[in-house]
Protein backbone atom coordinates (compact mmCIF):
# COMPACT_ATOMS: atom_id res chain seq x y z
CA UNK A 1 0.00 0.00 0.00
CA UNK A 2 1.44 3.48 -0.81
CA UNK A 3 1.97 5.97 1.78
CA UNK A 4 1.16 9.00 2.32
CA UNK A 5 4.11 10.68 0.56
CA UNK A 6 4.06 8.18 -2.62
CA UNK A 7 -0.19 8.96 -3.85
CA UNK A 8 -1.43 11.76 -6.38
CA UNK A 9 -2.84 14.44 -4.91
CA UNK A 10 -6.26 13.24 -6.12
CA UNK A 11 -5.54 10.23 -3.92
CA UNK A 12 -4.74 11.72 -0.67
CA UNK A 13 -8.41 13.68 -0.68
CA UNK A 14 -10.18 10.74 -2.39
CA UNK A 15 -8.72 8.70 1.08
CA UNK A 16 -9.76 11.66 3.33
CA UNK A 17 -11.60 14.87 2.10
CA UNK A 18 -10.13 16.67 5.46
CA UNK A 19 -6.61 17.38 3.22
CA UNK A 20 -8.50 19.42 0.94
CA UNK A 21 -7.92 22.12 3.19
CA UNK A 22 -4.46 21.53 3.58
CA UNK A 23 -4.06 22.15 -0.52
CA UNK A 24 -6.29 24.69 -0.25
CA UNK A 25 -4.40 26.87 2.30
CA UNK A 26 -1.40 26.32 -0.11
CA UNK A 27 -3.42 27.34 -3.38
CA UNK A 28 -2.88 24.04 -4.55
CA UNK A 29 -5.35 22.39 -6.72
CA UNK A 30 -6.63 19.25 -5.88
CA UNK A 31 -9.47 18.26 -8.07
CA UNK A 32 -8.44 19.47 -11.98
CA UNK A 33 -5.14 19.41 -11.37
CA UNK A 34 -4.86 16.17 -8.54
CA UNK A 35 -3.13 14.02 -10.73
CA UNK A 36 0.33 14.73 -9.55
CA UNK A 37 2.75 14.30 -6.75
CA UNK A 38 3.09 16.24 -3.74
CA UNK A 39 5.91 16.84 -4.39
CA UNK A 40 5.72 17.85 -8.55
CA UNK A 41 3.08 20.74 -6.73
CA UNK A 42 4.98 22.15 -4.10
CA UNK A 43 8.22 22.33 -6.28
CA UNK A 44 5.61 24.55 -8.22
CA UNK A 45 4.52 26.65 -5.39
CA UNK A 46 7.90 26.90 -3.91
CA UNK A 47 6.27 24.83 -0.34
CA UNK A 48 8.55 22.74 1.51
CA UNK A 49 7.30 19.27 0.55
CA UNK A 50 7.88 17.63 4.31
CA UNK A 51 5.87 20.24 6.10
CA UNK A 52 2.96 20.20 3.80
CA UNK A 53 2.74 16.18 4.48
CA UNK A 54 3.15 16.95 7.73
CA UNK A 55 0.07 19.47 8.05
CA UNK A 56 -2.04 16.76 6.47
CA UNK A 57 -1.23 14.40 8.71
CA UNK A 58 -1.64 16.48 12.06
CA UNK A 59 -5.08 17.47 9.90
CA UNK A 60 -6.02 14.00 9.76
CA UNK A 61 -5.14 13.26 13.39
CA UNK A 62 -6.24 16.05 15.29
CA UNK A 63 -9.60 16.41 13.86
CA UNK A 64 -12.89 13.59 13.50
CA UNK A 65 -13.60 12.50 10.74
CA UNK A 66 -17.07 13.47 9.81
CA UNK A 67 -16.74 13.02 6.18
CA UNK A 68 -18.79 10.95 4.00
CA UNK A 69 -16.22 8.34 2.54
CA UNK A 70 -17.51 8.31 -1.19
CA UNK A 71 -14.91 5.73 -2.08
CA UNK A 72 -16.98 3.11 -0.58
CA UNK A 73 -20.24 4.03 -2.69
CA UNK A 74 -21.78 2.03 -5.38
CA UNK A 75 -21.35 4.45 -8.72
CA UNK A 76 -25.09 4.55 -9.79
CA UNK A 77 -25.56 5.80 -5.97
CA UNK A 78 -22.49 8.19 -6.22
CA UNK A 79 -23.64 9.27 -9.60
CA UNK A 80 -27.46 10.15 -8.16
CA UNK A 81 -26.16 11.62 -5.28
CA UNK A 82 -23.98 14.18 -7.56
CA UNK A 83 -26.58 14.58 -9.94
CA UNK A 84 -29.22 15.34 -6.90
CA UNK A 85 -26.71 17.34 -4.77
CA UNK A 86 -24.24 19.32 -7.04
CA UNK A 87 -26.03 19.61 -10.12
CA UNK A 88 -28.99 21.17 -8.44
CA UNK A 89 -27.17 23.25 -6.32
CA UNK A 90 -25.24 25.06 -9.59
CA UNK A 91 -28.77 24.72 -11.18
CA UNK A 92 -29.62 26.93 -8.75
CA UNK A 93 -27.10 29.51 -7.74
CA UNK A 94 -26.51 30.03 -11.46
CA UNK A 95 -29.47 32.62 -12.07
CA UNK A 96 -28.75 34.45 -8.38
CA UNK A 97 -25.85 35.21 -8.68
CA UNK A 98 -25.68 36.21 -12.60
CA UNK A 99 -28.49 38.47 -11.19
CA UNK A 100 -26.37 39.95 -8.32
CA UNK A 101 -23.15 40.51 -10.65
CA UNK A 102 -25.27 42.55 -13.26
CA UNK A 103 -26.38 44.41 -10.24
CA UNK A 104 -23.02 44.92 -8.47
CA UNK A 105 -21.58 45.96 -12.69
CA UNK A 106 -24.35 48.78 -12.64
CA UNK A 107 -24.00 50.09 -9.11
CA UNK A 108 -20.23 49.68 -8.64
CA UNK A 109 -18.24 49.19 -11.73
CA UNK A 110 -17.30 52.80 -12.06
CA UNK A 111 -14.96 52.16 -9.19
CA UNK A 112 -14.46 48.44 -9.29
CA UNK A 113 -14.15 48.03 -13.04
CA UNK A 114 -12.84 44.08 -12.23
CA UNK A 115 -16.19 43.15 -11.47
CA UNK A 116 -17.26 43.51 -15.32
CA UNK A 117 -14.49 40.50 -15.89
CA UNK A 118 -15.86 38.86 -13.16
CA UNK A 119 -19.30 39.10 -14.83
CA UNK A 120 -18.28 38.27 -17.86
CA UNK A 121 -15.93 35.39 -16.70
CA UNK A 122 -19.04 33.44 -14.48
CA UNK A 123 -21.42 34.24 -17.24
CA UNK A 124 -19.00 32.08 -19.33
CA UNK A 125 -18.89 29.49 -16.76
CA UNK A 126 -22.74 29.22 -16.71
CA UNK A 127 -23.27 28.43 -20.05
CA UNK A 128 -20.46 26.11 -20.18
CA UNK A 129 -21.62 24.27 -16.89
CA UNK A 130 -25.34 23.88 -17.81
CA UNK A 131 -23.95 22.02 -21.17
CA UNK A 132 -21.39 20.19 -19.19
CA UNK A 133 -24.13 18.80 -16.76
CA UNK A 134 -26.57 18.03 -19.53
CA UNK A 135 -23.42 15.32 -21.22
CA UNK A 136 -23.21 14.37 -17.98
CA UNK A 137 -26.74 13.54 -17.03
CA UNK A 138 -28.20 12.26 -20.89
CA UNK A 139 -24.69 10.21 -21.70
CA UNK A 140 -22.03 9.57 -19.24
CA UNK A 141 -24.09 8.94 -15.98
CA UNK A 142 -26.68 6.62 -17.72
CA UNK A 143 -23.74 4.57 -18.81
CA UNK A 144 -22.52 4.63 -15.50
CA UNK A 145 -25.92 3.15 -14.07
CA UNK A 146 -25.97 0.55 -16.67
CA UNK A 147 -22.97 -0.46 -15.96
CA UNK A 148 -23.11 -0.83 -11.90
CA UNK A 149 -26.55 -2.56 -12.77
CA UNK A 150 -25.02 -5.05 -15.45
CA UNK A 151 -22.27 -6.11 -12.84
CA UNK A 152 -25.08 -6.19 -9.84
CA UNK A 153 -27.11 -9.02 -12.66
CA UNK A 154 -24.27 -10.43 -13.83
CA UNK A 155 -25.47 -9.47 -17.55
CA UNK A 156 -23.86 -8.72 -20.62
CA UNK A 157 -22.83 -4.93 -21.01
CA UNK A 158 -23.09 -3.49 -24.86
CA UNK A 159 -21.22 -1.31 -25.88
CA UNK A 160 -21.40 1.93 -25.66
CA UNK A 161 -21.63 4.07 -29.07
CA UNK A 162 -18.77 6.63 -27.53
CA UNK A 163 -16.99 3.46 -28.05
CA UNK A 164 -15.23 3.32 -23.86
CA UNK A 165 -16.59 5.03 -21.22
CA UNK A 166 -12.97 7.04 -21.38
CA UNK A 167 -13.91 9.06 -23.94
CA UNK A 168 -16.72 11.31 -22.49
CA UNK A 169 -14.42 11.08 -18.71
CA UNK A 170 -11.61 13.01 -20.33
CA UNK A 171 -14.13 15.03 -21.78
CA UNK A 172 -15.53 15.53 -18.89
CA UNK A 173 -12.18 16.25 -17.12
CA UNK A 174 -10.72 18.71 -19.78
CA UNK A 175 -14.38 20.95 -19.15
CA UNK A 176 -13.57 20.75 -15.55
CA UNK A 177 -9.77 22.08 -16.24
CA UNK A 178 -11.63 24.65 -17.88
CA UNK A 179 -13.88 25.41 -14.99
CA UNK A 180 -11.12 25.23 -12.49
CA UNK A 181 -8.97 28.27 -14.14
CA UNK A 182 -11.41 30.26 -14.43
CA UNK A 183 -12.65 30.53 -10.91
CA UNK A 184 -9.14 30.96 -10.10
CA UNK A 185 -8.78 33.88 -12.15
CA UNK A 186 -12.53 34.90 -10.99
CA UNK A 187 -10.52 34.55 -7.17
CA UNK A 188 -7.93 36.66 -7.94
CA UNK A 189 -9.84 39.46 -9.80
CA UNK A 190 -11.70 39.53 -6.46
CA UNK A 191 -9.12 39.22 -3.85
CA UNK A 192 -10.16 35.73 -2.90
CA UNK A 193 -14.09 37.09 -2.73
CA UNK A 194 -12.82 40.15 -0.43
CA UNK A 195 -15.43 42.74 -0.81
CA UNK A 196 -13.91 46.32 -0.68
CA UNK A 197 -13.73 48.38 1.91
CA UNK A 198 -16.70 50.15 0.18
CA UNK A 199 -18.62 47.49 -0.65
CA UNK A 200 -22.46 47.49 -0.05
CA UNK A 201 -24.25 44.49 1.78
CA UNK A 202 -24.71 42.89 -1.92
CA UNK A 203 -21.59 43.09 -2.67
CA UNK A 204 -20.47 41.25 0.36
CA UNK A 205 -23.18 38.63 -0.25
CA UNK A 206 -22.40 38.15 -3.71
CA UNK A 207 -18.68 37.23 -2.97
CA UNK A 208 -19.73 35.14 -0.30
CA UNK A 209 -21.96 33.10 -2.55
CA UNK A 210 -18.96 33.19 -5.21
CA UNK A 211 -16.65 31.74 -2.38
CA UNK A 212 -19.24 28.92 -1.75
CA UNK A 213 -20.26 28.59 -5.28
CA UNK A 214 -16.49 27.68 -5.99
CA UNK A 215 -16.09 25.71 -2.79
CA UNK A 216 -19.32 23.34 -4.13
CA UNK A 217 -17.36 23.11 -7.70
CA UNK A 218 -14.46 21.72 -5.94
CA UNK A 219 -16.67 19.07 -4.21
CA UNK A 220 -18.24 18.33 -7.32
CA UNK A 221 -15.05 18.20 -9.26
CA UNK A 222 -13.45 16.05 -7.02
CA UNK A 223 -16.25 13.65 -6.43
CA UNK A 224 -15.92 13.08 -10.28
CA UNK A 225 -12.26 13.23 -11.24
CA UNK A 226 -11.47 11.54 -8.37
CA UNK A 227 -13.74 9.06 -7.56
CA UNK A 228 -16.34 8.12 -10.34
CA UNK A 229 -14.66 8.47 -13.11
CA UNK A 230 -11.62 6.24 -12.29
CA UNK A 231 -14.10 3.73 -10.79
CA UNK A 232 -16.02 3.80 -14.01
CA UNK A 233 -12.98 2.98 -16.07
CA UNK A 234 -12.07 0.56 -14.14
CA UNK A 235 -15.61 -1.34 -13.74
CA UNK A 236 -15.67 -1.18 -17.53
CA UNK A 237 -12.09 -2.98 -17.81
CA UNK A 238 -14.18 -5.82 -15.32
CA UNK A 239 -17.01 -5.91 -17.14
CA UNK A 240 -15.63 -5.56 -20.86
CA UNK A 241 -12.01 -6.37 -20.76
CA UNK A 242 -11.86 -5.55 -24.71
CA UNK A 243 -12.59 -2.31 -24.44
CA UNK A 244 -9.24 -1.51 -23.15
CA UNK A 245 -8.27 -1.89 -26.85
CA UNK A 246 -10.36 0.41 -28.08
């Protein structure tokens, strides 16, 4: 078994969700960009490697753990769950907070001219998400079901028409690289959703449900990169050992 030192990113917070906040504090991404070393990130971000492992450790032992371990789902449960949880929830912050932005652009974009990028950068991300969700929902997660449902029965799995279930994952996973720069850039533009000194109560609000909005993504990004889609590959290889040729 690999230690702590030896997994991808990805794997440390698929084993325990509590080190996100460890990569977090360091600006380190851990659900687009989870699929390298410790140590390949912090040579990146100038962090002393030892001390960061160390930090997730003491994170991991001084805390419960009150986290749902998703590693231990079934995938048509893990696919409901962020189809039910995640999906709604962007379903429904999308239209607030395009609202508040247009708002905060009117009222303050004489003096805060960034928040017309910022507009323009989540109004980007909405379209692009409510597609990305729709793939998701009519093609990859039906696929997903079928497949968890064919290895529950013991029944013959056809084949999909994408050919492997690995073609709409890294799909999937190049839309979330996507998604994942641009809320950084929408973080910096706003001072990590710090509302200016002049800043009405909207304003404040609306970075706060930016801040969350971006916290969910990472949730949702994680639960997929991380978790369901390498399952999924992997309960096709079970299932239909000649797709791997494909």
């Amino acid at each position: 078994m690999k230690n702590t030192a030896e997994k991808t990113i990805s794997e440390i917070v698929a084993d325990d969700y509590r080190a996100a906040q460890v990569f977090k504090n360091h600006s380190i991404d851990f659900c687009c960009k989870g699929n390298r070393s410790v140590g390949e990130a912090c040579e990146e971000k100038n962090i002393d490697a030892n001390k960061l492992l160390e930090e997730i450790e003491q994170v991991k032992q001084n805390k419960p753990s009150s986290t749902t371990d998703f590693k231990k789902w079934p995938l048509d449960l893990l696919a409901d769950y962020i189809e039910k949880t995640h999906h709604r929830y962007v379903e429904e912050k999308l239209p607030i907070l395009k609202q508040y932005l247009h708002k905060l652009c009117q009222v303050h974009g004489d003096r805060h001219p960034e928040l017309f990028e910022i507009s323009e950068e989540f109004n980007m991300s909405a379209g692009e998400l409510a597609a990305h969700m729709k793939k998701e929902e009519f093609i990859l997660f039906p696929y997903i079901r079928k497949m968890a449902k064919s290895k529950e029965s013991k029944t013959t799995l056809d084949a999909p028409n994408f050919g492997t279930v690995q073609n709409p994952v890294q799909m999937m996973m190049d839309e979330h690289t996507t998604e994942g720069d641009r809320f950084e850039k929408i973080s910096k533009l706003s001072n990590k959703y710090t509302p200016p000194a002049d800043g009405c109560n909207t304003y404040r609000v609306t970075y706060a449900l930016l801040n969350e909005f971006e916290e969910d993504l990472h949730l949702h990004i994680h639960l997929e990169n991380n978790i369901l889609f390498p399952k999924a590959i992997e309960m096709e290889k079970e299932l239909s050992p000649q797709t791997q040729d494909q």
